[in-house]
Protein backbone atom coordinates (compact mmCIF):
# COMPACT_ATOMS: atom_id res chain seq x y z
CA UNK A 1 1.23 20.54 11.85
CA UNK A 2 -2.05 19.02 10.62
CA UNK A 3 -3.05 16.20 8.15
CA UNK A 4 -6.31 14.95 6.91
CA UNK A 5 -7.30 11.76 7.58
CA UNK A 6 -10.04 9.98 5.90
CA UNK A 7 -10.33 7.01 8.60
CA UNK A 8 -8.42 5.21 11.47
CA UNK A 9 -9.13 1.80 12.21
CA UNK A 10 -7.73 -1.57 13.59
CA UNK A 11 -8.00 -5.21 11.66
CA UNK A 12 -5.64 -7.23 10.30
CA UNK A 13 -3.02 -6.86 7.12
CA UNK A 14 -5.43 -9.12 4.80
CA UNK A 15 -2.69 -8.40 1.75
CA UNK A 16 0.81 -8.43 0.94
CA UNK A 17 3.39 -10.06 2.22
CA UNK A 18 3.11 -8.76 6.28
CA UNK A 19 -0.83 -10.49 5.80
CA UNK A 20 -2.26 -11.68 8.94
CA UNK A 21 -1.01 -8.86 11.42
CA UNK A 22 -2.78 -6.95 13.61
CA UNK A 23 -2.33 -3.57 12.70
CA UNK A 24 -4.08 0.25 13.11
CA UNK A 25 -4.75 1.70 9.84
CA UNK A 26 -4.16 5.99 9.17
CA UNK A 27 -5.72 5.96 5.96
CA UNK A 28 -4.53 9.61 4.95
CA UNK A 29 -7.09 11.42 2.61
CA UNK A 30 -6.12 12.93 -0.54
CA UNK A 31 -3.75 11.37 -3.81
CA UNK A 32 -2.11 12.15 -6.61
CA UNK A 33 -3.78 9.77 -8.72
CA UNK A 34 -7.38 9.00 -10.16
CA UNK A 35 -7.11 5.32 -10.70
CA UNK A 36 -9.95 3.94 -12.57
CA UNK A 37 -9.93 0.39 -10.12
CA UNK A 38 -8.85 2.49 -7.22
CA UNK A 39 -11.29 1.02 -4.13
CA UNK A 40 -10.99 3.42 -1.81
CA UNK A 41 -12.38 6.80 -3.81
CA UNK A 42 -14.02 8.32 -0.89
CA UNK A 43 -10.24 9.12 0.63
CA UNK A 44 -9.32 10.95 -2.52
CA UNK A 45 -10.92 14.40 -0.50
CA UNK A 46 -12.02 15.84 2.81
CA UNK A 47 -11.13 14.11 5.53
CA UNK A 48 -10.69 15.37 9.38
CA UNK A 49 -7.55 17.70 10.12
CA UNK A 50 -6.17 15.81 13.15
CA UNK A 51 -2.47 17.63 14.53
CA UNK A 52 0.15 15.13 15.48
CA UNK A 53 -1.13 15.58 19.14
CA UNK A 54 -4.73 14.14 17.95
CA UNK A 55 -3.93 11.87 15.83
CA UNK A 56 -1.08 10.41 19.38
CA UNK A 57 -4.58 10.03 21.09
CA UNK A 58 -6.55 8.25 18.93
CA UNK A 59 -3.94 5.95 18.46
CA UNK A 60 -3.28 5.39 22.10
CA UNK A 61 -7.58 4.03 22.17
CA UNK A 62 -6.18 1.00 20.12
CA UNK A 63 -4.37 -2.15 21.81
CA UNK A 64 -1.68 -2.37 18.95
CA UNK A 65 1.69 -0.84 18.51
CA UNK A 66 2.26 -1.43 14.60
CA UNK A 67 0.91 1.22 12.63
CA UNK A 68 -0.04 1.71 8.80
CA UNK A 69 -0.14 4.81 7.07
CA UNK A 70 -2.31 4.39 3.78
CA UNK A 71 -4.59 6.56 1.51
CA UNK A 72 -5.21 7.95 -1.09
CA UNK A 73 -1.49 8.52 -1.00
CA UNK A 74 0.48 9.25 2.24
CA UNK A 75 3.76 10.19 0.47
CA UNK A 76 1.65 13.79 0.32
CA UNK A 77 1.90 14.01 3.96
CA UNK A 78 6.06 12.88 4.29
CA UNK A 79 6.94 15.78 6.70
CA UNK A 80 3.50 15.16 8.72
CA UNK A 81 4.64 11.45 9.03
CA UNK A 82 8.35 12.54 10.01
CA UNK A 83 7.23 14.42 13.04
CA UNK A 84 4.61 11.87 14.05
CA UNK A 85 7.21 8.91 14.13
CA UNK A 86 9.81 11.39 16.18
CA UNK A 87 7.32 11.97 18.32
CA UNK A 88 6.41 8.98 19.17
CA UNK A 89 9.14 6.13 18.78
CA UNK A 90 7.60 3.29 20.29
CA UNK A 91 5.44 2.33 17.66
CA UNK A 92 6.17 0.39 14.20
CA UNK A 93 5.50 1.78 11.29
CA UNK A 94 4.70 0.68 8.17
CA UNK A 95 3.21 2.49 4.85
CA UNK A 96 1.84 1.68 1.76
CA UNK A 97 2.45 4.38 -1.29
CA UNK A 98 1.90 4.18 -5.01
CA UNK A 99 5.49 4.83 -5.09
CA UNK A 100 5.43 8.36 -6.89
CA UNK A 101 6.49 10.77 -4.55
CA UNK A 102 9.86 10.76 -2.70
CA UNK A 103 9.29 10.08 0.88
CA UNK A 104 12.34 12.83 1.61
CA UNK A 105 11.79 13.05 5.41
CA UNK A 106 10.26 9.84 6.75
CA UNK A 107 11.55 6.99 4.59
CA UNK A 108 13.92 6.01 7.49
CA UNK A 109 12.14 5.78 10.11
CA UNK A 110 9.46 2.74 8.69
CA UNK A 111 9.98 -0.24 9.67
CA UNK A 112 8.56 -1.71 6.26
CA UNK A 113 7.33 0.09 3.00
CA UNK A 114 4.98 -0.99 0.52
CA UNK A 115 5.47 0.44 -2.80
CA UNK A 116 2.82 -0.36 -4.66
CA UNK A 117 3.22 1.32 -8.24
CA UNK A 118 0.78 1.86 -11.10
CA UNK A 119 1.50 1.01 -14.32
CA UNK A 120 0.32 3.89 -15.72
CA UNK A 121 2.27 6.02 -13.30
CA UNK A 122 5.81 4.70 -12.95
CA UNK A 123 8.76 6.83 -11.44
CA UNK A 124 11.91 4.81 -11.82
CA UNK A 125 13.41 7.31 -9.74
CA UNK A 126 11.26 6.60 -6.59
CA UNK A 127 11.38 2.97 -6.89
CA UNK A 128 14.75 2.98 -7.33
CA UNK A 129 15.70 4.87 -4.11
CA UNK A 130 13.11 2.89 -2.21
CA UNK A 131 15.06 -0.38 -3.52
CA UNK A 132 17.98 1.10 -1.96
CA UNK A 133 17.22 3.08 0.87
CA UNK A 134 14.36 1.34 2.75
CA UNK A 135 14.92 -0.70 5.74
CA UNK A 136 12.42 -2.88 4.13
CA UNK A 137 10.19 -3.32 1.22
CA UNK A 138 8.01 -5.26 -1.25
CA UNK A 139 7.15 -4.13 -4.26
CA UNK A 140 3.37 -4.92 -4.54
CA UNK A 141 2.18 -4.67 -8.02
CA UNK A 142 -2.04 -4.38 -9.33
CA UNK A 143 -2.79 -6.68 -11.94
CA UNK A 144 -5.77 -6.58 -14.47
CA UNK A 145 -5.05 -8.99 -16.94
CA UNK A 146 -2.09 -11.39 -18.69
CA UNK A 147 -1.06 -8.09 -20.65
CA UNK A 148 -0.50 -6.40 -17.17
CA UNK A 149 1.25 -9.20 -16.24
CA UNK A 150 4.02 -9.32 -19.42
CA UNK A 151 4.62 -5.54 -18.73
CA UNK A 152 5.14 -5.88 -14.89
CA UNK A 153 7.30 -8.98 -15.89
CA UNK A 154 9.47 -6.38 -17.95
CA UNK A 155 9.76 -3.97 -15.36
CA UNK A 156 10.84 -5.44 -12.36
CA UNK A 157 13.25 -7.37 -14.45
CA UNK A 158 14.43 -4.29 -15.53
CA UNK A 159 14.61 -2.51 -12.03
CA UNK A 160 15.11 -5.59 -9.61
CA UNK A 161 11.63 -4.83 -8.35
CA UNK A 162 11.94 -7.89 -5.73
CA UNK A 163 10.52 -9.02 -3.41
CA UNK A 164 7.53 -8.76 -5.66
CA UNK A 165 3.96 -9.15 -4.93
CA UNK A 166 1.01 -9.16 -7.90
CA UNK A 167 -2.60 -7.86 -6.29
CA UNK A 168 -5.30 -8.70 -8.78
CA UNK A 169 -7.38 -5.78 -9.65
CA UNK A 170 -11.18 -6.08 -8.78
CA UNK A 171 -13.21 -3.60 -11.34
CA UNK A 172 -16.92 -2.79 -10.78
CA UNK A 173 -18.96 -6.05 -11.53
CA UNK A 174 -16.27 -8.36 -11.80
CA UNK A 175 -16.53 -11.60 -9.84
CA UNK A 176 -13.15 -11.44 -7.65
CA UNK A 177 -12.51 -14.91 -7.08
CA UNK A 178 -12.68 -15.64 -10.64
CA UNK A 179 -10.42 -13.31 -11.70
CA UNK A 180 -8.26 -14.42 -9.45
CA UNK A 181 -8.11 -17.36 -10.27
CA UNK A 182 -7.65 -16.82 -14.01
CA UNK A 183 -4.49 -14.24 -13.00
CA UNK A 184 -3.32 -17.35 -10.56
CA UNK A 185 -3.24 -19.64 -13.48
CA UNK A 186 -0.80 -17.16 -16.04
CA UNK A 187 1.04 -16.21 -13.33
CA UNK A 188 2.08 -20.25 -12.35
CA UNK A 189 3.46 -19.65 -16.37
CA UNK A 190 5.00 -16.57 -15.94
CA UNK A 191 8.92 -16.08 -15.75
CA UNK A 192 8.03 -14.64 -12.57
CA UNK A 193 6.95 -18.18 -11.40
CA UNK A 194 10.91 -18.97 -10.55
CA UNK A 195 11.69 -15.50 -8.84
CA UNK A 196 10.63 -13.83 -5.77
CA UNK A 197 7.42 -13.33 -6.98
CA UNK A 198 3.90 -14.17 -5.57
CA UNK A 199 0.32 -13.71 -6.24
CA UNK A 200 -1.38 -12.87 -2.79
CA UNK A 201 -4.92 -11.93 -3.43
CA UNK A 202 -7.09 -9.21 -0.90
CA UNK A 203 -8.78 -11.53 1.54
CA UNK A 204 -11.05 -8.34 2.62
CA UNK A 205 -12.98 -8.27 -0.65
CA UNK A 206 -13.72 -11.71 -0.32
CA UNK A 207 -14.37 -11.64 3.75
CA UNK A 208 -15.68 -8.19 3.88
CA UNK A 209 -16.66 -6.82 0.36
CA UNK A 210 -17.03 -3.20 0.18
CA UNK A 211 -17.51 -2.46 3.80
CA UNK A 212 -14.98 0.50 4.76
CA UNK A 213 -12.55 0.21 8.08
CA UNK A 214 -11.68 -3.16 7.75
């Protein structure tokens, strides 16, 4: 069985609500989406084909048991994921997935998932079953503006999307921190003030910018 993998590398969770653990990052190439704010663009193709044995050795070079499977999307490689976490049981896994796809084979055997959907690409379905089924998750939502923010408010109201996390978006040319701090100040406002809600920003743009494995 083989997968392509954009990138594997070892830093910290810098988002979300597991942020500030060590971790080793698969970042999985190829998604089902074209996201106009997506920052990672160079995993959408190509990558290396690494079998599960390759992809057990890399991981063994790393001094860090908890892995994260990423992308692009890594729900496109469910069965690949399956295998790799019955192979090799010692580890804990997490993953991070736009929430489209059905993870079929390996949803039970993460330790956490983060479903991060799109607003222009909900499936109910998915996020439902992920609500239910995972051993854990947060439901980690991008956020470009205070329209984003009434529509996400709808949603997980609608769903139960909790625990909930909102990401602001960074879009080319933007000036992150003030963004953020704009979304900071509607979200204090929001109805989703007084729920499980937070607004965690992503520390690497601000500590690292654009710079890739980190």
């Amino acid at each position: 069985m083989i997968a392509a993998v954009s990138e594997i590398f070892y830093s910290l969770q810098l988002e979300g609500t597991k942020i500030g653990y060590p971790a080793v990052f698969v970042r999985f190439s190829g998604c089902n989406l074209r996201c106009d704010f997506c920052d990672t663009v160079y995993a959408f193709e190509g990558g290396e084909k690494l079998s599960i044995e390759m992809l057990q050795e890399r991981l063994s070079t790393y001094p860090c048991k908890r892995v994260i499977f990423t992308g692009g999307e890594p729900a496109l490689q469910d069965a690949f994921m399956a295998h790799f976490m019955k192979a090799n049981p010692s580890r804990e896994y997490f993953i991070e997935t736009n929430a489209t796809l059905p993870l079929s084979e390996s949803l039970s055997l993460f330790t956490h998932v983060v479903a991060s959907p799109k607003l222009h690409a909900i499936n109910t379905t998915v996020l439902a079953h992920l609500k239910r089924a995972a051993n854990s998750v947060e439901f980690k939502f991008p956020v470009d503006d205070e329209e984003d923010l009434r529509l996400i408010t709808q949603l997980v109201e609608e769903l139960d999307l909790y625990p909930l996390v909102l990401q602001p978006i960074q879009r080319i040319g933007e000036d992150y921190v003030k963004k953020s701090a704009k979304l900071i100040e509607a979200f204090k406002h929001s109805p989703l003030a007084q729920r499980d809600a937070r607004l965690i920003i992503q520390n690497q743009k601000i500590i690292y910018a654009n710079q890739k494995g980190v």
